[in-house]
N, C-alpha and C. Protein backbone atom coordinates (compact mmCIF):
# COMPACT_ATOMS: atom_id res chain seq x y z
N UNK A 1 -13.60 -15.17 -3.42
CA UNK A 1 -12.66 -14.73 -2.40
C UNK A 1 -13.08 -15.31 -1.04
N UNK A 2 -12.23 -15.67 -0.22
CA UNK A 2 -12.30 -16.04 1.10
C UNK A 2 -12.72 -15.18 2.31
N UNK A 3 -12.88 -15.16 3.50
CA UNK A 3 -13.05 -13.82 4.18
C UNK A 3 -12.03 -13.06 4.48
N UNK A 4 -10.51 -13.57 3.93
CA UNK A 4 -9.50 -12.52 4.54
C UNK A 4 -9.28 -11.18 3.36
N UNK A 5 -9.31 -12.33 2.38
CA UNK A 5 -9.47 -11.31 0.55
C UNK A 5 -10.49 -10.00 1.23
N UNK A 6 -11.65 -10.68 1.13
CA UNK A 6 -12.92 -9.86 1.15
C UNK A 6 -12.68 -8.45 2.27
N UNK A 7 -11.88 -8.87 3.49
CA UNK A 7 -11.82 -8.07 4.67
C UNK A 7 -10.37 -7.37 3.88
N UNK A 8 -9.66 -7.32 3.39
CA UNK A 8 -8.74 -6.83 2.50
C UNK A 8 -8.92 -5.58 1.45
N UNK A 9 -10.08 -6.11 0.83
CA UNK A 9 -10.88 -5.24 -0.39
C UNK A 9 -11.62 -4.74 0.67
N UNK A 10 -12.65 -4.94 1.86
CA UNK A 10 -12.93 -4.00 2.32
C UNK A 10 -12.47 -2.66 3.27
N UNK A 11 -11.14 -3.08 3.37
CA UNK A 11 -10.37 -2.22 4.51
C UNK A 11 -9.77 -1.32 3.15
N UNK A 12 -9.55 -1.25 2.18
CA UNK A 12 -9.13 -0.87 1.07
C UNK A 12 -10.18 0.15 0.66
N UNK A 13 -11.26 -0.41 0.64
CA UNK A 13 -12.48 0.71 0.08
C UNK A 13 -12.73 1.78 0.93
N UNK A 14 -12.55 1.00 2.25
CA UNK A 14 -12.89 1.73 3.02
C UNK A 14 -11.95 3.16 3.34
N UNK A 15 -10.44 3.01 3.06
CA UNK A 15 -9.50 3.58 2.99
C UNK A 15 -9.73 5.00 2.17
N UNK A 16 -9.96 4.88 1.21
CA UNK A 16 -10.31 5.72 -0.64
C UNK A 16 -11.20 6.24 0.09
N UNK A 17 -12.64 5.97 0.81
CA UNK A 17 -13.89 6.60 0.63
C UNK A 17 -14.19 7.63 2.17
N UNK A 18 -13.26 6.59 3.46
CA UNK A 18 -13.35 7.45 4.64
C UNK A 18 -12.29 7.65 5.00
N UNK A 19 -11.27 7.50 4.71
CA UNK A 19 -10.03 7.88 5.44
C UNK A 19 -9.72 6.80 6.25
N UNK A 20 -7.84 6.78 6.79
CA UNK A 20 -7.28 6.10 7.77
C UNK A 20 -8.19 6.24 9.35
N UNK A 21 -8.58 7.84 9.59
CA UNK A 21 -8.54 8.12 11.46
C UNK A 21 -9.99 7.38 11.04
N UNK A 22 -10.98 7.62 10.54
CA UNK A 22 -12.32 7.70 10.35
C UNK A 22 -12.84 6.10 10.20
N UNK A 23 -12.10 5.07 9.66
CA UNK A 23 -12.69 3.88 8.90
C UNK A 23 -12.73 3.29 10.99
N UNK A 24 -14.08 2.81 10.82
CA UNK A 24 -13.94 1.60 12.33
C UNK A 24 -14.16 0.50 11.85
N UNK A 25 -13.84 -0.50 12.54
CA UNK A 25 -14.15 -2.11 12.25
C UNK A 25 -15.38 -2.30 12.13
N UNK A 26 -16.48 -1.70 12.09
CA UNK A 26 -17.60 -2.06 11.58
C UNK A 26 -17.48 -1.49 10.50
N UNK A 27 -17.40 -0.33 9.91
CA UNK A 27 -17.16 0.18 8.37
C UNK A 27 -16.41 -1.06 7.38
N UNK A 28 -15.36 -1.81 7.92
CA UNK A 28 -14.70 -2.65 7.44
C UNK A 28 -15.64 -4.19 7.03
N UNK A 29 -16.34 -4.56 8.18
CA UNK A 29 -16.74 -5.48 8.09
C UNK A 29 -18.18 -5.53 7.00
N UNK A 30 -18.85 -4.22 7.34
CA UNK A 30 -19.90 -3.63 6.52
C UNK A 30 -19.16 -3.64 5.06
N UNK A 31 -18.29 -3.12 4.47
CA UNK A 31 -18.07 -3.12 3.24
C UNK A 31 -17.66 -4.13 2.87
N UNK A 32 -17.24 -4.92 3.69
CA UNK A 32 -16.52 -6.10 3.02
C UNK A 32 -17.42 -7.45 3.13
N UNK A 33 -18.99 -7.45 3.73
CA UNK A 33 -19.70 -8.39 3.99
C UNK A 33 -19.20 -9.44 5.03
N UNK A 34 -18.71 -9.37 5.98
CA UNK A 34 -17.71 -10.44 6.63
C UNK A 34 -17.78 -10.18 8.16
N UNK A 35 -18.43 -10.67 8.97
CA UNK A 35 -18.67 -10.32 11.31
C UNK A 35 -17.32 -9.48 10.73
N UNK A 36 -17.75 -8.82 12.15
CA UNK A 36 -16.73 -8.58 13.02
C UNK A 36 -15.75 -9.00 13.52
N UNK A 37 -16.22 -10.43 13.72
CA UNK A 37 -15.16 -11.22 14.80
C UNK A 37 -14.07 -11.80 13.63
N UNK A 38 -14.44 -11.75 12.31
CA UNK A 38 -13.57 -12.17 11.11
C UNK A 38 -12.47 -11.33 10.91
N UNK A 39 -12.29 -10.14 12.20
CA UNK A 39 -11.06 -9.36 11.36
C UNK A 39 -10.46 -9.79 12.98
N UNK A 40 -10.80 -9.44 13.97
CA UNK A 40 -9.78 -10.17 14.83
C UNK A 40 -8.96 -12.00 14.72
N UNK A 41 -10.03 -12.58 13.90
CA UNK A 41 -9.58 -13.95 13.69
C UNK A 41 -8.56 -14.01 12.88
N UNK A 42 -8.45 -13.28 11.96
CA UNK A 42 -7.57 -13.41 10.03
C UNK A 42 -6.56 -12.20 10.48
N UNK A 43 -6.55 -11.47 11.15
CA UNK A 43 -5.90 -9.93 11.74
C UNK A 43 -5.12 -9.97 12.74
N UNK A 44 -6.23 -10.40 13.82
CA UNK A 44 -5.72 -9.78 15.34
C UNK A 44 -6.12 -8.57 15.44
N UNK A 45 -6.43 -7.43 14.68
CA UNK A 45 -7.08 -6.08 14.79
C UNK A 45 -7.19 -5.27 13.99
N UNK A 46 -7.94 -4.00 13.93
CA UNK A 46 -8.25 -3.34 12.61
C UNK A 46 -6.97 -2.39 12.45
N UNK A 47 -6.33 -2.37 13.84
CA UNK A 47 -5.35 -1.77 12.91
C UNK A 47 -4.21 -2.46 12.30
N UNK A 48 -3.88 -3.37 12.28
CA UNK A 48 -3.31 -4.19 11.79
C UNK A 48 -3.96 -4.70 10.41
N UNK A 49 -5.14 -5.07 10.39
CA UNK A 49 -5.71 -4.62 8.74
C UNK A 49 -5.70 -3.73 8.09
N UNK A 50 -5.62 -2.75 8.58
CA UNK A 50 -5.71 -1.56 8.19
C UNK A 50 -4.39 -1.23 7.77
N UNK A 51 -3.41 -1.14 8.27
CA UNK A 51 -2.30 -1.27 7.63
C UNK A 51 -1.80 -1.75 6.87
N UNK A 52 -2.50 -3.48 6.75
CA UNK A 52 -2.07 -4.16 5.65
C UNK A 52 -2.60 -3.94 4.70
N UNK A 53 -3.76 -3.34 4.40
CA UNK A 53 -4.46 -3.02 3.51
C UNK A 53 -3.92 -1.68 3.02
N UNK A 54 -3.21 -0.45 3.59
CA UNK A 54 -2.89 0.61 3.07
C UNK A 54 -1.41 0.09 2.32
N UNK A 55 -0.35 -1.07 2.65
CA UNK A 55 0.75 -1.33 2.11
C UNK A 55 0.23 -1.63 0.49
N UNK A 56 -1.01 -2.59 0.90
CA UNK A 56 -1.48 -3.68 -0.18
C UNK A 56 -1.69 -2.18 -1.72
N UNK A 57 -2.72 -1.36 -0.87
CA UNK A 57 -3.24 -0.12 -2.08
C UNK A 57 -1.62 0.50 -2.30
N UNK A 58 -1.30 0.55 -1.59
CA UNK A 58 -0.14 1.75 -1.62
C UNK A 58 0.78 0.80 -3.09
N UNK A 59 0.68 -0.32 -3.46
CA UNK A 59 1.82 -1.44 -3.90
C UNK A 59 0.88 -1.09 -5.32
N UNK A 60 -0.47 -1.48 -5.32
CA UNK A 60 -1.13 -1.02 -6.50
C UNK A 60 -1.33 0.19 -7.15
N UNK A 61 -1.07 1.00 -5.85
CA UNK A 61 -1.07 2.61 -6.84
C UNK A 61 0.48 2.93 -7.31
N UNK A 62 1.19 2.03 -6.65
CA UNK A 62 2.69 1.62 -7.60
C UNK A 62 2.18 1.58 -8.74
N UNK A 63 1.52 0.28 -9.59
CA UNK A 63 1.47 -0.15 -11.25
C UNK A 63 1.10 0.78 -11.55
N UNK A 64 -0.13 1.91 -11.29
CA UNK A 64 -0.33 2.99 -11.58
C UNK A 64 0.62 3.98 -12.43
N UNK A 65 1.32 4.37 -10.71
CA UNK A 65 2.83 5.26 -11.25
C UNK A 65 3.39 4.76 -12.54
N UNK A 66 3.67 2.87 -12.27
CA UNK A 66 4.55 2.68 -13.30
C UNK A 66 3.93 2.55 -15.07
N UNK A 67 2.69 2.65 -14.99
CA UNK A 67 2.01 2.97 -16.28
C UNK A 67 2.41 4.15 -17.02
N UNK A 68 1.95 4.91 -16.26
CA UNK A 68 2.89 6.22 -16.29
C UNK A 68 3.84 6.62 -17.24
N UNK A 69 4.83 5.98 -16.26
CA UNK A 69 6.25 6.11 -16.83
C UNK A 69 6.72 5.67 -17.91
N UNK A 70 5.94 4.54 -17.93
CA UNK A 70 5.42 3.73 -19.36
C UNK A 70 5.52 4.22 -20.82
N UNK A 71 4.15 4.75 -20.45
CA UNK A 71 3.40 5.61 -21.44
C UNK A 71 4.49 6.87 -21.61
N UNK A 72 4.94 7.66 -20.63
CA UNK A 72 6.03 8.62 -21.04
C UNK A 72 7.38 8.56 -21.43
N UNK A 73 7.48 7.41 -21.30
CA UNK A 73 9.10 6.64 -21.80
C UNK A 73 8.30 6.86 -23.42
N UNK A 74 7.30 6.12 -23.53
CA UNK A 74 6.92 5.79 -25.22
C UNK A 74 6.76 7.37 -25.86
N UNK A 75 6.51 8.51 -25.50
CA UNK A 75 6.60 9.26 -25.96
C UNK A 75 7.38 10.18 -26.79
N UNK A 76 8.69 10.18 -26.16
CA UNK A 76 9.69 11.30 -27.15
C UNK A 76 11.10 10.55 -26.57
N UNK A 77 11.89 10.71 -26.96
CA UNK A 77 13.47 9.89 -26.80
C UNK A 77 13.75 11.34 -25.99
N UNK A 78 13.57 12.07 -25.87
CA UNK A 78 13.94 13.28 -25.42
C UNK A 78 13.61 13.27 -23.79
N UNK A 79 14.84 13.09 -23.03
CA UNK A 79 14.67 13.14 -21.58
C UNK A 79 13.46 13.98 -21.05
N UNK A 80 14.12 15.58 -21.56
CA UNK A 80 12.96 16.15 -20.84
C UNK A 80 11.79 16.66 -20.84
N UNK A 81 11.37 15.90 -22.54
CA UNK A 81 9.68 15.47 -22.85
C UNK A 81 9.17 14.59 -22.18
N UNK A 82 10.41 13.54 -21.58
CA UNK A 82 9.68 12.53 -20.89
C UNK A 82 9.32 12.80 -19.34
N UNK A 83 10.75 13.75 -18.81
CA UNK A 83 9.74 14.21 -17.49
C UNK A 83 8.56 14.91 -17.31
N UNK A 84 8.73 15.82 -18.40
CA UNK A 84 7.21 16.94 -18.42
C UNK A 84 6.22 15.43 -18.65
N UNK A 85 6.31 14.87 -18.98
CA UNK A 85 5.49 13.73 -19.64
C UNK A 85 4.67 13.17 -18.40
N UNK A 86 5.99 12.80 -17.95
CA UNK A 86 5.78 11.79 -16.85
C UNK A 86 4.35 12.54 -15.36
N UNK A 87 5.29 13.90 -15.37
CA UNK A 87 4.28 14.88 -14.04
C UNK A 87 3.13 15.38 -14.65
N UNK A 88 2.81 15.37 -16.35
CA UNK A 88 1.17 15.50 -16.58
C UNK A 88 0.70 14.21 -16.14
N UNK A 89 1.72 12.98 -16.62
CA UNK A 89 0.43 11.85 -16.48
C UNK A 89 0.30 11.97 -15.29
N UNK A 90 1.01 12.07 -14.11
CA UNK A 90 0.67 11.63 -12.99
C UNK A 90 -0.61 12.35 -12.01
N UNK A 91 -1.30 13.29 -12.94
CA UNK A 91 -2.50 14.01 -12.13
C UNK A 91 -3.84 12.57 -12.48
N UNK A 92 -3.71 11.83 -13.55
CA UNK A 92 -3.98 11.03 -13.54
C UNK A 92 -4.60 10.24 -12.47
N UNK A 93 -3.22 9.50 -12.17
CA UNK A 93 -3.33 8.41 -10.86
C UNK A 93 -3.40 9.42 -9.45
N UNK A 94 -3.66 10.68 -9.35
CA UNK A 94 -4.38 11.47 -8.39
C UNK A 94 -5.44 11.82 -8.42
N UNK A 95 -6.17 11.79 -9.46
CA UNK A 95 -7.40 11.63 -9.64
C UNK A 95 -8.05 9.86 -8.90
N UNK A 96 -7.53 9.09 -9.62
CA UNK A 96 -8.08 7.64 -9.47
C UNK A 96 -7.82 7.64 -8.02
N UNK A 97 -6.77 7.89 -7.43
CA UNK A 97 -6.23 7.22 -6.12
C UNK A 97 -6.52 8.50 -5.06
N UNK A 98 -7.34 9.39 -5.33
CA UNK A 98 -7.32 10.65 -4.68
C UNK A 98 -7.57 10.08 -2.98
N UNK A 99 -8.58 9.29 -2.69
CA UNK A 99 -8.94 8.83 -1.38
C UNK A 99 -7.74 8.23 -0.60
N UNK A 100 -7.13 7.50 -1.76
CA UNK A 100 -5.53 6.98 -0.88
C UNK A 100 -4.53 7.74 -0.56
N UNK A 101 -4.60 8.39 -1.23
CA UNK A 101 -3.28 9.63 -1.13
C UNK A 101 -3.35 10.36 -0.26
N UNK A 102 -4.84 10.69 0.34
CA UNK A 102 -5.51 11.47 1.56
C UNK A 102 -5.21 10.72 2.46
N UNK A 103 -5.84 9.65 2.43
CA UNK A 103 -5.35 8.55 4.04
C UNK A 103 -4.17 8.41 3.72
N UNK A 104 -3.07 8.37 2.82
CA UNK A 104 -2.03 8.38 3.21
C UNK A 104 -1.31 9.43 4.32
N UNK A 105 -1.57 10.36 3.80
CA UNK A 105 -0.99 11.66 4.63
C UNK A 105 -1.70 11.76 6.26
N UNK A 106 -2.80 11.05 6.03
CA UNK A 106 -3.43 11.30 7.58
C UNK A 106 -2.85 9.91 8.55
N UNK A 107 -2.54 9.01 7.87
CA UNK A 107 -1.59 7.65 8.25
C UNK A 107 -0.47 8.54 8.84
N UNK A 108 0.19 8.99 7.89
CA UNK A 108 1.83 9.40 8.51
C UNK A 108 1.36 10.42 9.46
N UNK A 109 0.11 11.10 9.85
CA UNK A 109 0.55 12.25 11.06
C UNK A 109 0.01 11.30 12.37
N UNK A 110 -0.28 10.33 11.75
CA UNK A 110 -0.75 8.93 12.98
C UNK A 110 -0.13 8.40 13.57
N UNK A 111 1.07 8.66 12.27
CA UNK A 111 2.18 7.19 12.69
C UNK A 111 3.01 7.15 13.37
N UNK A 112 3.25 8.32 14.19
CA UNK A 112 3.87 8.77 15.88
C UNK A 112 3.04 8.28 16.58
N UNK A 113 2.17 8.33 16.71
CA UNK A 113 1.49 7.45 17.94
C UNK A 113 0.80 5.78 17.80
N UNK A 114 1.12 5.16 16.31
CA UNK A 114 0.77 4.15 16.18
C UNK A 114 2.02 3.40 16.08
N UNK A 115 3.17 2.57 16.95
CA UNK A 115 4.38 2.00 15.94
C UNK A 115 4.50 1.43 14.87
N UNK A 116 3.45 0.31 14.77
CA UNK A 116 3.17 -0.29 13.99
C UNK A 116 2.72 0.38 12.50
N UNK A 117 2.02 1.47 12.77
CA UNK A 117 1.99 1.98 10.70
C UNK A 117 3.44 2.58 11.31
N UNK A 118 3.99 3.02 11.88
CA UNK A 118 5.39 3.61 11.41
C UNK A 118 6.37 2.73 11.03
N UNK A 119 6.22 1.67 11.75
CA UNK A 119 7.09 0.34 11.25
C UNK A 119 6.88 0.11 9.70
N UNK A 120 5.74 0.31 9.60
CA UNK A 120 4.95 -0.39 8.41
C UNK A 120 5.40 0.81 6.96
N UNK A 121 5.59 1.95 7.42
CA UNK A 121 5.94 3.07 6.60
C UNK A 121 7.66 2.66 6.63
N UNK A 122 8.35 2.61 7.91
CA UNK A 122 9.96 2.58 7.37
C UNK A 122 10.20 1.77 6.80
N UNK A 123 9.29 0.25 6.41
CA UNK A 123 10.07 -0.54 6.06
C UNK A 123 9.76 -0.61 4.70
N UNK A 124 8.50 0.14 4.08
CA UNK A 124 8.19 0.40 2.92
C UNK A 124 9.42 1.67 2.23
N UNK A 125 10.34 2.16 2.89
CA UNK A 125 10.56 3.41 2.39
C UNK A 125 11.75 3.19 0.90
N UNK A 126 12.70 2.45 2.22
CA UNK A 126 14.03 1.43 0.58
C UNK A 126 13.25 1.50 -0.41
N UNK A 127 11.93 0.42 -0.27
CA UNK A 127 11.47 -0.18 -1.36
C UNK A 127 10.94 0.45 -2.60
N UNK A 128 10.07 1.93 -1.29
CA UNK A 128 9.70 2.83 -2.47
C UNK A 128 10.34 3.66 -3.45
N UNK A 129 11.42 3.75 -2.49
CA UNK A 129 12.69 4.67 -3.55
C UNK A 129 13.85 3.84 -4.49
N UNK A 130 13.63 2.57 -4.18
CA UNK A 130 14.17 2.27 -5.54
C UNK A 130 13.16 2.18 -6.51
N UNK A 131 11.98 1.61 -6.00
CA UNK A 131 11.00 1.66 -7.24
C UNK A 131 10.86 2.75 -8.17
N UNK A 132 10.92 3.88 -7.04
CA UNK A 132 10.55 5.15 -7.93
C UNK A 132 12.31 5.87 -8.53
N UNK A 133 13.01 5.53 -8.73
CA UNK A 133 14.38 5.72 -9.18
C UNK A 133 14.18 4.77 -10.59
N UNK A 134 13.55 3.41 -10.29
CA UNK A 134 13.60 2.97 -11.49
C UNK A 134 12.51 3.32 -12.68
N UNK A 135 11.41 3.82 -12.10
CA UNK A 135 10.22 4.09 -13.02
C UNK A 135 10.84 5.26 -13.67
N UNK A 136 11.17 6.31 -12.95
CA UNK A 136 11.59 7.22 -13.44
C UNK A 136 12.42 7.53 -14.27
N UNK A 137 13.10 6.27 -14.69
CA UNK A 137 14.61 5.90 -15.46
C UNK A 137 13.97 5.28 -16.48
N UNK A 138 12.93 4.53 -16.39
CA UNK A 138 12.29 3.78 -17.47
C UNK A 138 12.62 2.13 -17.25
N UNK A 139 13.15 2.12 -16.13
CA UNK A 139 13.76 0.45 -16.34
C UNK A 139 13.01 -0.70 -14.98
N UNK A 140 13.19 -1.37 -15.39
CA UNK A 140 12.43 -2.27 -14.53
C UNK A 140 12.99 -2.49 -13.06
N UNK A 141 14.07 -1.98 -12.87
CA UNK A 141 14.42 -1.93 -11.91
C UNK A 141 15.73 -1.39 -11.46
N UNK A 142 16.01 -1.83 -10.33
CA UNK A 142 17.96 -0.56 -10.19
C UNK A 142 18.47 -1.27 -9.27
N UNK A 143 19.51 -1.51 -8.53
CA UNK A 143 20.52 -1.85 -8.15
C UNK A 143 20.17 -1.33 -6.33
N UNK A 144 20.57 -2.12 -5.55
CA UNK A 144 20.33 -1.33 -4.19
C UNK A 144 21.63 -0.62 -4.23
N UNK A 145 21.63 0.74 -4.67
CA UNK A 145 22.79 1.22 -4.28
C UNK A 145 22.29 2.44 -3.39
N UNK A 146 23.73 3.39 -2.72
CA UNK A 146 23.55 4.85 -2.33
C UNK A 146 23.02 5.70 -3.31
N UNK A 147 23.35 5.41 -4.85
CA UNK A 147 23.14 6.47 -5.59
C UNK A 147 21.63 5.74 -6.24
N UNK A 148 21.36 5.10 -6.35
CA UNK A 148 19.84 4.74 -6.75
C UNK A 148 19.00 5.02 -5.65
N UNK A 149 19.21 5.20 -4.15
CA UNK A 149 18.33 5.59 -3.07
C UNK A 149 18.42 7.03 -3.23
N UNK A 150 19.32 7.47 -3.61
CA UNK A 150 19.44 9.14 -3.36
C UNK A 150 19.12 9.65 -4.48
N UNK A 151 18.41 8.97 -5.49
CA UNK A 151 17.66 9.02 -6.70
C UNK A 151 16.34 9.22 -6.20
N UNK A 152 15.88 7.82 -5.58
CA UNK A 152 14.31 7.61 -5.46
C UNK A 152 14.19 8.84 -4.15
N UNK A 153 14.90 9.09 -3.38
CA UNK A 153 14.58 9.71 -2.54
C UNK A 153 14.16 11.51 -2.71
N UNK A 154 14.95 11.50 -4.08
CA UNK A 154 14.82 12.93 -4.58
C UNK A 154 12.94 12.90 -5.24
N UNK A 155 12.81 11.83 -6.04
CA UNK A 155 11.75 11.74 -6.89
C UNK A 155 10.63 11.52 -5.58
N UNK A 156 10.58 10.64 -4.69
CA UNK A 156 9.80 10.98 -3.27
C UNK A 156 9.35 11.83 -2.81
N UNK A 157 10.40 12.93 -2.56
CA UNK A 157 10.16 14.33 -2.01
C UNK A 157 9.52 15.26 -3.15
N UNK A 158 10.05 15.45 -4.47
CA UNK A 158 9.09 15.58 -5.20
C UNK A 158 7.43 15.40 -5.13
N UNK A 159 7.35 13.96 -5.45
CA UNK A 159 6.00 12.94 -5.89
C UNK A 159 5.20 13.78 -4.38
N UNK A 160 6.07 13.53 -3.30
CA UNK A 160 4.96 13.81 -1.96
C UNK A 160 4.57 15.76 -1.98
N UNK A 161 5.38 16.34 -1.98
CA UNK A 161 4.68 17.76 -2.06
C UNK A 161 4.13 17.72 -3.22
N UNK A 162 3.97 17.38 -4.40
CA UNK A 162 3.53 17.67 -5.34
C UNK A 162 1.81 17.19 -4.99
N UNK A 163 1.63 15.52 -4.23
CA UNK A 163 0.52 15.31 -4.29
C UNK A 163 0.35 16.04 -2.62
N UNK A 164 0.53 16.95 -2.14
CA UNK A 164 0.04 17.37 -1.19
C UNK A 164 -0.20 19.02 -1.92
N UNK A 165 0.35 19.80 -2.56
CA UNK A 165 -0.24 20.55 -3.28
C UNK A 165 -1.31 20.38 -4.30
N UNK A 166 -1.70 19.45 -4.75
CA UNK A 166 -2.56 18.34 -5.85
C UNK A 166 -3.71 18.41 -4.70
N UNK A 167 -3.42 18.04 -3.50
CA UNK A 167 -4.76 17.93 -2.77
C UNK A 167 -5.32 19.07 -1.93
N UNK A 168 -4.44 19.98 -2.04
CA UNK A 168 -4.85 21.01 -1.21
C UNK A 168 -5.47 22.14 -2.30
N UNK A 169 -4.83 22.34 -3.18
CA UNK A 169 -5.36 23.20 -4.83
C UNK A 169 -5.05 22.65 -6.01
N UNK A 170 -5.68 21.80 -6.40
CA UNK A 170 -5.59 20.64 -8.17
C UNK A 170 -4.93 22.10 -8.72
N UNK A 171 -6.38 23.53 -8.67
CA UNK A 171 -5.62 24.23 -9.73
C UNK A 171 -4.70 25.01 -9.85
N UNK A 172 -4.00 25.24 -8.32
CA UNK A 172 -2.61 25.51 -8.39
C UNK A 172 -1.62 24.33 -8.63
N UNK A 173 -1.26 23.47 -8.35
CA UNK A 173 -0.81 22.29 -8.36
C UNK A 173 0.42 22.62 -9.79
N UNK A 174 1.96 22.34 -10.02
CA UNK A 174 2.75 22.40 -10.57
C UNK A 174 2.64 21.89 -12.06
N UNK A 175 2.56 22.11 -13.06
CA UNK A 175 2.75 21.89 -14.56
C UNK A 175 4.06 20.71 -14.86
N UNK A 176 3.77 19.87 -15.86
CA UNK A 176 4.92 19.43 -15.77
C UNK A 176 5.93 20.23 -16.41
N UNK A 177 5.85 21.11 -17.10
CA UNK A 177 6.74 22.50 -17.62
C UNK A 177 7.07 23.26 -16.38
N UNK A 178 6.00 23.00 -15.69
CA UNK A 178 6.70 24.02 -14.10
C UNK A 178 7.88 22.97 -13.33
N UNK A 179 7.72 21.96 -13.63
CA UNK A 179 8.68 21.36 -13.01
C UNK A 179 9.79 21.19 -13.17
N UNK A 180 9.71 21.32 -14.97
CA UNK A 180 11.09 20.95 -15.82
C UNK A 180 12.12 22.42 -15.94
N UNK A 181 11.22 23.69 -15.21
CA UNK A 181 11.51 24.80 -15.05
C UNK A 181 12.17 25.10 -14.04
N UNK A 182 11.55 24.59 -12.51
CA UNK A 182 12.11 24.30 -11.55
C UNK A 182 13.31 23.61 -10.97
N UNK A 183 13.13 22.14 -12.18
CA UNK A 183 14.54 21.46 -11.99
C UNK A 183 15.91 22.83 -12.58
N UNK A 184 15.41 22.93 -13.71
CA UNK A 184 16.68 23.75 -14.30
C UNK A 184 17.38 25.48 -13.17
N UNK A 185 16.23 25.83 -12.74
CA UNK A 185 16.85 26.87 -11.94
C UNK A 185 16.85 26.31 -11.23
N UNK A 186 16.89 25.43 -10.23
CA UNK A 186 17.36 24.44 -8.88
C UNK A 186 19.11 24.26 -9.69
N UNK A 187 19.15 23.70 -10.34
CA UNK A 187 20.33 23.20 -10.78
C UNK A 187 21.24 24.58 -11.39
N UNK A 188 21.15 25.30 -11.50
CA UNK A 188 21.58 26.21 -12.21
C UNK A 188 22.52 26.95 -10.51
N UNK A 189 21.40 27.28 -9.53
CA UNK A 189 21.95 27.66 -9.03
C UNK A 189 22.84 27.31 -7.38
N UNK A 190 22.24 25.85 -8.01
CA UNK A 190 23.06 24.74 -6.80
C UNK A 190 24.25 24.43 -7.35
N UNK A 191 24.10 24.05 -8.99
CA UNK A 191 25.24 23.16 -9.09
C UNK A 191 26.20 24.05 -9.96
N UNK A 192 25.68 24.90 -10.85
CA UNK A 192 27.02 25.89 -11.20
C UNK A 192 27.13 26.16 -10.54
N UNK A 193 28.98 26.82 -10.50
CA UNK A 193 29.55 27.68 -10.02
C UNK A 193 29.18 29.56 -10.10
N UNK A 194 29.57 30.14 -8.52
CA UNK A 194 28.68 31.10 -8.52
C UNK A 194 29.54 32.06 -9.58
N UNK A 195 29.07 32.94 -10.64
CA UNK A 195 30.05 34.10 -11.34
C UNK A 195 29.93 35.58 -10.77
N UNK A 196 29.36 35.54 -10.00
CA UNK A 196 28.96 36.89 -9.46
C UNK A 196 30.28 37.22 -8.45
């Protein structure tokens, strides 16, 4: 690897092990073997690595998810074996990615006062919700439509409280039976009609 790779994988490690507020450009340069002056040269600044490096993890703990979905598509033809399926595997890739998922959340209460990760978060957002509309469907991908965003955007809001309850109490944290429980009385009493 070159020194931008290396300053890449180290802004990355550094991410998982200290957090977004916490990592400084010497932590970066230290893990990644590479001056100092190598992240203003290849960068322009750590936070600007730093960002690129949380898109870069954030894109890999994608294949993650989509293993996942994978593996729970292969399980039962039965839709909603495959969601229960899908929200056990995913304590999984909260385990592996636990450090990212943390600096994630401490990124977004940043990202009012940084433009740039907020830039860096809106312009990831489309992308993430079709991705996650299509994993969740089983298919490699979906259509930019209204109704495939208002798909991923449902499974988003999901995925994000779920891993913010995941990090605050693993052993409270939702079942995928609690979920498939949840969807049905959500729906029951949103979308029937009331008989009462």
């Amino acid at each position: 690897m070159g020194n931008r790779e290396d300053l890449m994988a180290g802004a990355k490690r550094c991410l998982y092990e200290k957090g977004y507020g916490r990592t400084t450009a010497r932590d970066i340069a230290t893990a990644s073997g590479v001056s100092l002056a190598a992240i203003g040269y290849h960068f322009g600044s750590k936070d600007t690595l730093l960002n690129a490096a949380m898109i870069e993890a954030i894109g890999e703990m994608g294949v993650a998810l989509g293993a996942v979905v994978v593996a729970a598509n292969r399980t039962s033809e039965d839709p909603e074996e495959r969601f229960v399926a899908v929200w056990e595997g995913l304590k999984g890739v909260f385990v592996e990615h636990r450090g990212l998922w943390a600096a994630q959340f401490e990124a977004l209460a940043q990202a009012a006062h940084a433009p740039e990760l907020a830039q860096a978060f809106s312009e990831a957002q489309k992308e993430g919700r079709l991705g996650l509309a299509a994993l969740f469907q089983g298919l490699p991908e979906v259509p930019d439509t209204e109704e495939e965003l208002a798909r991923g955007a449902f499974y988003q809001t999901l995925l994000a409280g779920y891993v913010a309850q995941w990090l605050a109490a693993p052993e409270l944290a939702p079942s995928g039976r609690d979920f498939l429980r949840g969807l049905r009385l959500v729906s029951e009493s949103v979308l029937e009609p009331a008989t009462r």
